[in-house]
PDB file of N, CA and C in Angstrom:
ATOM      1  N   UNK A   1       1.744   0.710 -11.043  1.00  0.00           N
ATOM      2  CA  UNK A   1       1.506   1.256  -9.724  1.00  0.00           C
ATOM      3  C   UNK A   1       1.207   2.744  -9.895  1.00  0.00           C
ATOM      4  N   UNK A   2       0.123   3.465  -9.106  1.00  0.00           N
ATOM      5  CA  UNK A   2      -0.123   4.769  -9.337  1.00  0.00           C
ATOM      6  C   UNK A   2      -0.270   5.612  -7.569  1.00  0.00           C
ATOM      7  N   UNK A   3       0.046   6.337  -8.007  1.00  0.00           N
ATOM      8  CA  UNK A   3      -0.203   7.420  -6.727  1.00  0.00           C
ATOM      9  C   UNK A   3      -1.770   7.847  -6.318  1.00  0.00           C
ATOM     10  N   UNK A   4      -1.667   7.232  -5.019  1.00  0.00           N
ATOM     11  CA  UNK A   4      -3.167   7.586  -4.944  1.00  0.00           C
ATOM     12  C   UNK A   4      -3.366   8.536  -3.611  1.00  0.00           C
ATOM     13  N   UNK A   5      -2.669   8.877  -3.244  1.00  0.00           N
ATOM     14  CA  UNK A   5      -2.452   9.748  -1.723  1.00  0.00           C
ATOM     15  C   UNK A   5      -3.544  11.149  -1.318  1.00  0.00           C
ATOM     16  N   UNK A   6      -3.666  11.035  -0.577  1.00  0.00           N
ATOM     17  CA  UNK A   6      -4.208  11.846  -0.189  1.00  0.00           C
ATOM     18  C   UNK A   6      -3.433  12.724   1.462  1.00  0.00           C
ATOM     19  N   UNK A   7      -4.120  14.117   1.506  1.00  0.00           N
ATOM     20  CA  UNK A   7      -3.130  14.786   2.773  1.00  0.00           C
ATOM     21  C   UNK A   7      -3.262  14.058   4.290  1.00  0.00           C
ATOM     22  N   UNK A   8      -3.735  12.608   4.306  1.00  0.00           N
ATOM     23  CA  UNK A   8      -3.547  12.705   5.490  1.00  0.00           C
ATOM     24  C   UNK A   8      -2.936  10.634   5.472  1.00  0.00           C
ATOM     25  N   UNK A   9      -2.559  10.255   4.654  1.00  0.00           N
ATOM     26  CA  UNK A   9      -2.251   8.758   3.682  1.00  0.00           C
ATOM     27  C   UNK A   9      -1.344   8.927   2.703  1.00  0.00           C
ATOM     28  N   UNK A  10      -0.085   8.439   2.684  1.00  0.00           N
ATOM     29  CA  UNK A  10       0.677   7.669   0.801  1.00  0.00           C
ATOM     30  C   UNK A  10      -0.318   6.511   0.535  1.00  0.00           C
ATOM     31  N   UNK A  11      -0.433   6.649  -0.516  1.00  0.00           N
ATOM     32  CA  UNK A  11      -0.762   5.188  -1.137  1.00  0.00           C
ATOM     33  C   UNK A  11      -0.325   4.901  -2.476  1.00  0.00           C
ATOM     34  N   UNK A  12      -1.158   3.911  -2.814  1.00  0.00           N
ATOM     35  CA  UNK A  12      -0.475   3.752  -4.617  1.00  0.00           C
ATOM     36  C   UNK A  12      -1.589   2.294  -4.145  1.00  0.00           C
ATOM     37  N   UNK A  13      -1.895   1.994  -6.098  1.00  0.00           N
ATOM     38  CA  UNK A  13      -2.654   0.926  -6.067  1.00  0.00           C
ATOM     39  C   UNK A  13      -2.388   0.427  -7.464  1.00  0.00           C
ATOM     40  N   UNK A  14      -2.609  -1.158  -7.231  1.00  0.00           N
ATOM     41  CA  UNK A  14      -2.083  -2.008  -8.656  1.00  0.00           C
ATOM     42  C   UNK A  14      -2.715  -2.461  -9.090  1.00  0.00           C
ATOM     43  N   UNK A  15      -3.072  -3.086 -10.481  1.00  0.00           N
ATOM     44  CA  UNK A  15      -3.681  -4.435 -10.838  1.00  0.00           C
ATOM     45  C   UNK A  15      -2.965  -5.178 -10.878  1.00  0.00           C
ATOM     46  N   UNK A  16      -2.941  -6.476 -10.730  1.00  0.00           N
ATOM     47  CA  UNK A  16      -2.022  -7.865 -10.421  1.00  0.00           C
ATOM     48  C   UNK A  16      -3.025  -9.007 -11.007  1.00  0.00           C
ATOM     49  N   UNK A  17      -2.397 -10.153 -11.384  1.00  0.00           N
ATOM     50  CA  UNK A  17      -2.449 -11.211 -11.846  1.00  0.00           C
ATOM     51  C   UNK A  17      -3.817 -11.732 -12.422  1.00  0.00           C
ATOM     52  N   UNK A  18      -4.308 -12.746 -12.615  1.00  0.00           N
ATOM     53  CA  UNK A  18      -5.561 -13.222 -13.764  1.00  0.00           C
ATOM     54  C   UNK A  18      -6.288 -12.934 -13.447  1.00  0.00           C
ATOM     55  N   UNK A  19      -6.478 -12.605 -12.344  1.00  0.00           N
ATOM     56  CA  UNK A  19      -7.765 -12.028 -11.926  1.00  0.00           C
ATOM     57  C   UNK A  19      -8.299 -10.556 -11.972  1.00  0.00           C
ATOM     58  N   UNK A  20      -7.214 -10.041 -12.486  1.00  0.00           N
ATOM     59  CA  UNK A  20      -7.069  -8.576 -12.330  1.00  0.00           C
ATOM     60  C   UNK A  20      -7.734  -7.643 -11.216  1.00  0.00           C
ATOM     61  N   UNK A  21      -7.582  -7.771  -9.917  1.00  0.00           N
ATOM     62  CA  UNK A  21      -7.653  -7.502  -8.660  1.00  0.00           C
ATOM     63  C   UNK A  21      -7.147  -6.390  -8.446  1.00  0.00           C
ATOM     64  N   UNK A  22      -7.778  -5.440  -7.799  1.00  0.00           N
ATOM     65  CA  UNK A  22      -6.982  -3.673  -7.269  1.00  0.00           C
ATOM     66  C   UNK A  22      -6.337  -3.740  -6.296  1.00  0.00           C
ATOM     67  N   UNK A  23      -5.304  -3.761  -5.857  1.00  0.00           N
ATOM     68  CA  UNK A  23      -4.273  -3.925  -4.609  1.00  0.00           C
ATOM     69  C   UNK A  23      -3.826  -2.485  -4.119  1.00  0.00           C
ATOM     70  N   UNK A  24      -4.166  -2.189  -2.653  1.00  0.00           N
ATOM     71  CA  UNK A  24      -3.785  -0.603  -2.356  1.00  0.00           C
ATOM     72  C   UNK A  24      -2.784  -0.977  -1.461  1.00  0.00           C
ATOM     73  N   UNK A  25      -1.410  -0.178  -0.752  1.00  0.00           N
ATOM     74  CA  UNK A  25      -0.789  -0.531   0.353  1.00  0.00           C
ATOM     75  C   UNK A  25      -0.563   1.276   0.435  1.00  0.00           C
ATOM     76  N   UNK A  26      -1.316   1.189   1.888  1.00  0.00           N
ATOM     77  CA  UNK A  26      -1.159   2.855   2.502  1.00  0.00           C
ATOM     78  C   UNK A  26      -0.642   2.774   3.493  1.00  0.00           C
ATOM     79  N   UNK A  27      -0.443   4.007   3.971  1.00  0.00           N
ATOM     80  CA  UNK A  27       0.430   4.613   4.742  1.00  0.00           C
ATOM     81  C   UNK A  27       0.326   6.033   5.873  1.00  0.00           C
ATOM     82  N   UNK A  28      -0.327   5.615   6.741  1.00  0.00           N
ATOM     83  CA  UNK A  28      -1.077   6.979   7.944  1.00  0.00           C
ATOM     84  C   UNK A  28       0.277   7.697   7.764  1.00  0.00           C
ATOM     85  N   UNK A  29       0.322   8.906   6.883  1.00  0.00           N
ATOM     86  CA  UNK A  29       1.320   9.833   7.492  1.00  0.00           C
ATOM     87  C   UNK A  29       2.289   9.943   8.750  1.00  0.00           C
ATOM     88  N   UNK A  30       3.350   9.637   8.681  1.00  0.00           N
ATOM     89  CA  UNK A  30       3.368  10.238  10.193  1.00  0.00           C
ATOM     90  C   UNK A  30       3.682   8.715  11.252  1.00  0.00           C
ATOM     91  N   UNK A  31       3.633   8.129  10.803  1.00  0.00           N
ATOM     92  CA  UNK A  31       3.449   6.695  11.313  1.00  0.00           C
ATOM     93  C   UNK A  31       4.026   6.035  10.554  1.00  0.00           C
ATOM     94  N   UNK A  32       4.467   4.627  11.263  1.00  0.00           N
ATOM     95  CA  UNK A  32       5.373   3.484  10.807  1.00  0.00           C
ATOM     96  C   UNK A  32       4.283   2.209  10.469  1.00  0.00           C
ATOM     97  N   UNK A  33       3.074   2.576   9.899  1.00  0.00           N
ATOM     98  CA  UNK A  33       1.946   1.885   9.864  1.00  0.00           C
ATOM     99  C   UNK A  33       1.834   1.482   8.461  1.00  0.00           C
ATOM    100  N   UNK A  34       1.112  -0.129   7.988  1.00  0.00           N
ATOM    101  CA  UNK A  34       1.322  -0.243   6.605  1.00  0.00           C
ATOM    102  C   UNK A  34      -0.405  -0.939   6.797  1.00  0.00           C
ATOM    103  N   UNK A  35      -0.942  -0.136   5.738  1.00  0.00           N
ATOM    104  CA  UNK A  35      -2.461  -1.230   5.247  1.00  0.00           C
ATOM    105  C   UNK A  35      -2.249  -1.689   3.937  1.00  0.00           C
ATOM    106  N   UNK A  36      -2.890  -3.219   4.074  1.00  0.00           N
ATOM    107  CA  UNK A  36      -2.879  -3.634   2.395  1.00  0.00           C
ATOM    108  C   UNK A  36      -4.574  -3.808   2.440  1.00  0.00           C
ATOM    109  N   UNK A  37      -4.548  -3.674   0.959  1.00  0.00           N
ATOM    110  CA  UNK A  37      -6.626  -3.480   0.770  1.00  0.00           C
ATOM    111  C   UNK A  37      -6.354  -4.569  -0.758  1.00  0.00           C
ATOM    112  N   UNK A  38      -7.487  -4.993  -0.690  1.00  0.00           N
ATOM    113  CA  UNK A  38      -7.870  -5.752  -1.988  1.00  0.00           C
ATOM    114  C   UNK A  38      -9.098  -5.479  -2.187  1.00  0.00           C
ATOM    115  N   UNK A  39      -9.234  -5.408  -3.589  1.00  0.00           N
ATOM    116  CA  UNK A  39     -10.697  -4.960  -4.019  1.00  0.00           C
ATOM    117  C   UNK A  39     -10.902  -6.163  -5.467  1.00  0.00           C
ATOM    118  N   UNK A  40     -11.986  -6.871  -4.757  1.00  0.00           N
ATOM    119  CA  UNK A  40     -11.851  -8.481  -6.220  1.00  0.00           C
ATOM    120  C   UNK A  40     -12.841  -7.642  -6.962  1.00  0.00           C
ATOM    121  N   UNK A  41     -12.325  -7.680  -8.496  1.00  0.00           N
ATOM    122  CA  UNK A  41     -12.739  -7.595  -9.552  1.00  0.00           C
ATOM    123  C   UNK A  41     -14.383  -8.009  -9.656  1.00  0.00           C
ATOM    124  N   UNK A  42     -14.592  -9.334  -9.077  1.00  0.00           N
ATOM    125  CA  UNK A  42     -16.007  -9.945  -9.316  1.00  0.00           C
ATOM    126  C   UNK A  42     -17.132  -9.045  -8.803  1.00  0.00           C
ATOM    127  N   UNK A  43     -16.051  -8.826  -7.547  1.00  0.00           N
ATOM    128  CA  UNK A  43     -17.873  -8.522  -5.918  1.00  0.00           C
ATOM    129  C   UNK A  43     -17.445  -6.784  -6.105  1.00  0.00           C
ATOM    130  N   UNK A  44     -16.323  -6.165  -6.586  1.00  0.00           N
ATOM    131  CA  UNK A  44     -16.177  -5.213  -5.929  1.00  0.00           C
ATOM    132  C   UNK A  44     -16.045  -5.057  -4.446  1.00  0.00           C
ATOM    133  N   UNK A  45     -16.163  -5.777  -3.971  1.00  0.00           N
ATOM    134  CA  UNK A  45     -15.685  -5.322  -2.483  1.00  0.00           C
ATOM    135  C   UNK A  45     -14.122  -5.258  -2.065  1.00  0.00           C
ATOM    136  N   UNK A  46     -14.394  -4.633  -1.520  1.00  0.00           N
ATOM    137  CA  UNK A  46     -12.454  -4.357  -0.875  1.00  0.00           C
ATOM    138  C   UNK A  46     -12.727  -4.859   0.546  1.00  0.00           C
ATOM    139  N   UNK A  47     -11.348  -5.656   0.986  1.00  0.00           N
ATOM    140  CA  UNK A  47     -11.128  -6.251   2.184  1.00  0.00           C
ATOM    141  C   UNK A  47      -9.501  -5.574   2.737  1.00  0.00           C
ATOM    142  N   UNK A  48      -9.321  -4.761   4.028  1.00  0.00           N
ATOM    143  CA  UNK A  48      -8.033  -4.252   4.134  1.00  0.00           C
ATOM    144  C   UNK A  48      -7.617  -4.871   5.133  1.00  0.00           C
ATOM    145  N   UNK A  49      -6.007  -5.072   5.696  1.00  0.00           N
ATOM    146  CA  UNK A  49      -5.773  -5.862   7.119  1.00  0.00           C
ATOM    147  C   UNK A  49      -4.618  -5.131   7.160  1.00  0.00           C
ATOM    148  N   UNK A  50      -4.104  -4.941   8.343  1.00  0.00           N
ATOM    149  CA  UNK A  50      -2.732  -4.391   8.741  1.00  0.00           C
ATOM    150  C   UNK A  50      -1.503  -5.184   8.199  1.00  0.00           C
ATOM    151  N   UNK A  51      -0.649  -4.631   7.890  1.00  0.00           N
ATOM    152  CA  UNK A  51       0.443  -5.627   7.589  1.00  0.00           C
ATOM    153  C   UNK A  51       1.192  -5.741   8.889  1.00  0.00           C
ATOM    154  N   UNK A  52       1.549  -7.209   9.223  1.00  0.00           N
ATOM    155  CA  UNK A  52       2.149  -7.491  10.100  1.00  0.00           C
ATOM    156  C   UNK A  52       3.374  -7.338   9.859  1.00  0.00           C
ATOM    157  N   UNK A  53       3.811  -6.785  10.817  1.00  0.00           N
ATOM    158  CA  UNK A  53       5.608  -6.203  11.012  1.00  0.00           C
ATOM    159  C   UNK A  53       6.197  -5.639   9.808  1.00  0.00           C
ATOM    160  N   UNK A  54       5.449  -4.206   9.776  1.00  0.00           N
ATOM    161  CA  UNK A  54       6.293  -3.244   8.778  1.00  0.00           C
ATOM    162  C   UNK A  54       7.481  -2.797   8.813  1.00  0.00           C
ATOM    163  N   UNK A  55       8.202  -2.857  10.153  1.00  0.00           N
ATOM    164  CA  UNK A  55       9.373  -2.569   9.800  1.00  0.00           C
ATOM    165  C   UNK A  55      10.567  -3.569   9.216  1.00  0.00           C
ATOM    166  N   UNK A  56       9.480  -4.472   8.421  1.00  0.00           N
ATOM    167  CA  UNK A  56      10.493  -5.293   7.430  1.00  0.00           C
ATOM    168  C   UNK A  56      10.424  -4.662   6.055  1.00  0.00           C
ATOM    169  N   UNK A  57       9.754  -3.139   6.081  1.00  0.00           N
ATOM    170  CA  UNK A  57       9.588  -2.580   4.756  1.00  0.00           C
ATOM    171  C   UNK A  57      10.279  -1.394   4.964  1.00  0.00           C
ATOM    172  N   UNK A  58      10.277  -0.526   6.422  1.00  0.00           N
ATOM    173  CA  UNK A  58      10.860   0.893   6.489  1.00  0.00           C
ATOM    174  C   UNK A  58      11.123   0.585   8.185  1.00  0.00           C
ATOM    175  N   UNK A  59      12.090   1.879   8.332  1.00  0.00           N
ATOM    176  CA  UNK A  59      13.026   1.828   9.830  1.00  0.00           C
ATOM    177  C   UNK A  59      12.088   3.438  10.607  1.00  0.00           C
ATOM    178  N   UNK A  60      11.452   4.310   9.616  1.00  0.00           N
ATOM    179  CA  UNK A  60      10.967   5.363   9.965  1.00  0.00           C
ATOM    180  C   UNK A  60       9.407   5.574   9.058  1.00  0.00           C
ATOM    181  N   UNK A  61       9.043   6.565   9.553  1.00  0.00           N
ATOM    182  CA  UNK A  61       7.744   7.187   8.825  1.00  0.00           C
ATOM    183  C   UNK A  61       8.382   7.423   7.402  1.00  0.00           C
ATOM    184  N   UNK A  62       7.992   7.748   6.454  1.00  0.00           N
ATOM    185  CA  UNK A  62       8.588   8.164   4.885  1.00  0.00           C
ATOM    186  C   UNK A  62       8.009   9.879   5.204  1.00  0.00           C
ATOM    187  N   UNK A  63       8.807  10.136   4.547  1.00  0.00           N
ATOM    188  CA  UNK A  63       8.149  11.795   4.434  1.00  0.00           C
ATOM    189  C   UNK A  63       8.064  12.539   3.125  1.00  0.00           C
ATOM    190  N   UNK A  64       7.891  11.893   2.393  1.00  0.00           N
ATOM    191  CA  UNK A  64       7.396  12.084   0.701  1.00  0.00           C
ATOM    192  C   UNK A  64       6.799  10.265   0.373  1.00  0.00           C
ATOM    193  N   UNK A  65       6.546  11.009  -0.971  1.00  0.00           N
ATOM    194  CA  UNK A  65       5.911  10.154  -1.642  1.00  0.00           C
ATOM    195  C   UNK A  65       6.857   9.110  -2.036  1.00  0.00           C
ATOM    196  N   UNK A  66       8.103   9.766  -2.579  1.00  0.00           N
ATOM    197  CA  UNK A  66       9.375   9.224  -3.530  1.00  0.00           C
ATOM    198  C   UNK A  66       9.849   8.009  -2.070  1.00  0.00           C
ATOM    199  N   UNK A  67      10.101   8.685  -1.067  1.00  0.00           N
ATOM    200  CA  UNK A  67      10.320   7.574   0.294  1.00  0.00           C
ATOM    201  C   UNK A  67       9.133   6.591   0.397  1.00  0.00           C
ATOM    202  N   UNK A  68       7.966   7.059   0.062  1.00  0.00           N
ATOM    203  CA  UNK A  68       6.933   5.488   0.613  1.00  0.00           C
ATOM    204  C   UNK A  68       6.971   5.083  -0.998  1.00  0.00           C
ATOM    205  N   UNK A  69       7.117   5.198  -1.800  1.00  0.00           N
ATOM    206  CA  UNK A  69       7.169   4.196  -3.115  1.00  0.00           C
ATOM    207  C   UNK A  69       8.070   3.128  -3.041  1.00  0.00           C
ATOM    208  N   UNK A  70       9.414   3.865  -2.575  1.00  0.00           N
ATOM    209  CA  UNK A  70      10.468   2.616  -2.120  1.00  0.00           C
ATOM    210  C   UNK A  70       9.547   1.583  -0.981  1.00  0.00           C
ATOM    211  N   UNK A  71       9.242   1.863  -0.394  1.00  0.00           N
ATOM    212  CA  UNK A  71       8.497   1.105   0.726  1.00  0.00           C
ATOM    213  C   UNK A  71       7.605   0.361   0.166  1.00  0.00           C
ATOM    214  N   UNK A  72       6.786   0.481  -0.846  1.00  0.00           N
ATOM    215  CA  UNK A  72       5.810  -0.014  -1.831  1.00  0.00           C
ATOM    216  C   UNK A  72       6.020  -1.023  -2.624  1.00  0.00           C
ATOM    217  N   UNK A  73       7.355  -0.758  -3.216  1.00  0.00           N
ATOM    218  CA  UNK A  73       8.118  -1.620  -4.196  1.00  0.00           C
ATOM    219  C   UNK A  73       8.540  -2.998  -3.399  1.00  0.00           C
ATOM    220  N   UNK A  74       9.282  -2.290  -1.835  1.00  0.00           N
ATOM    221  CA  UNK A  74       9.595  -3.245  -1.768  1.00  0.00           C
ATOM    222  C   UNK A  74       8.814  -4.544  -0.891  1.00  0.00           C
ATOM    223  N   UNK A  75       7.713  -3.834  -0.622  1.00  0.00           N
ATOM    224  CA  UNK A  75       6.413  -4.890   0.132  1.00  0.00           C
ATOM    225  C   UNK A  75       6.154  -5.488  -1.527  1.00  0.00           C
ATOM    226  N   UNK A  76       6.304  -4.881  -2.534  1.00  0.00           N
ATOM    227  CA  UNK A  76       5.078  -5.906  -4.003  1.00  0.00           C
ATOM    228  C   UNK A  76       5.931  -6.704  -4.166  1.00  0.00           C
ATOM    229  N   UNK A  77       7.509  -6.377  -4.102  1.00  0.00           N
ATOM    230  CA  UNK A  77       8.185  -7.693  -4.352  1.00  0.00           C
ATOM    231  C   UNK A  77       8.597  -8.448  -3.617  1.00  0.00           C
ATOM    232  N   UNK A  78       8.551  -8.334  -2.561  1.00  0.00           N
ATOM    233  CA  UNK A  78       8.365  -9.219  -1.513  1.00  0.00           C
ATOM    234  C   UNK A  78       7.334 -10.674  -1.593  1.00  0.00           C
TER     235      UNK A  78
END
């Protein structure tokens, strides 16, 4: 998992399983908001959708990075 954030987003993005697929899960600053993005290896294209009911990942906005990683971890193992 790597830090990919930018000043106005947390993010972080993975490679995962045989397919080796780019997985992003961000985070609007400031907000209790979660996007997951996939980007397939084959087409390159990335497809993103809201995650439904984030506050099964966090109770508040994160306000560092070190706070939305926990949040990160615990949506991948989920």
């Amino acid at each position: 998992m790597r830090n990919v954030s930018t000043p106005a987003a947390f993010a972080v993005e993975w490679v995962a399983g045989e397919s080796e697929n780019l997985y992003q899960l961000i985070n609007s600053r400031g907000t209790t908001s979660l996007f997951f993005g996939i980007q397939r290896k084959d087409t390159g294209e990335w497809r993103t959708m809201s995650v439904l009911d984030p506050s099964r990942y966090m109770d508040k906005p994160p306000k560092s990075f070190h706070e939305f990683e926990k949040v990160a971890r615990s949506y991948i193992e989920a």
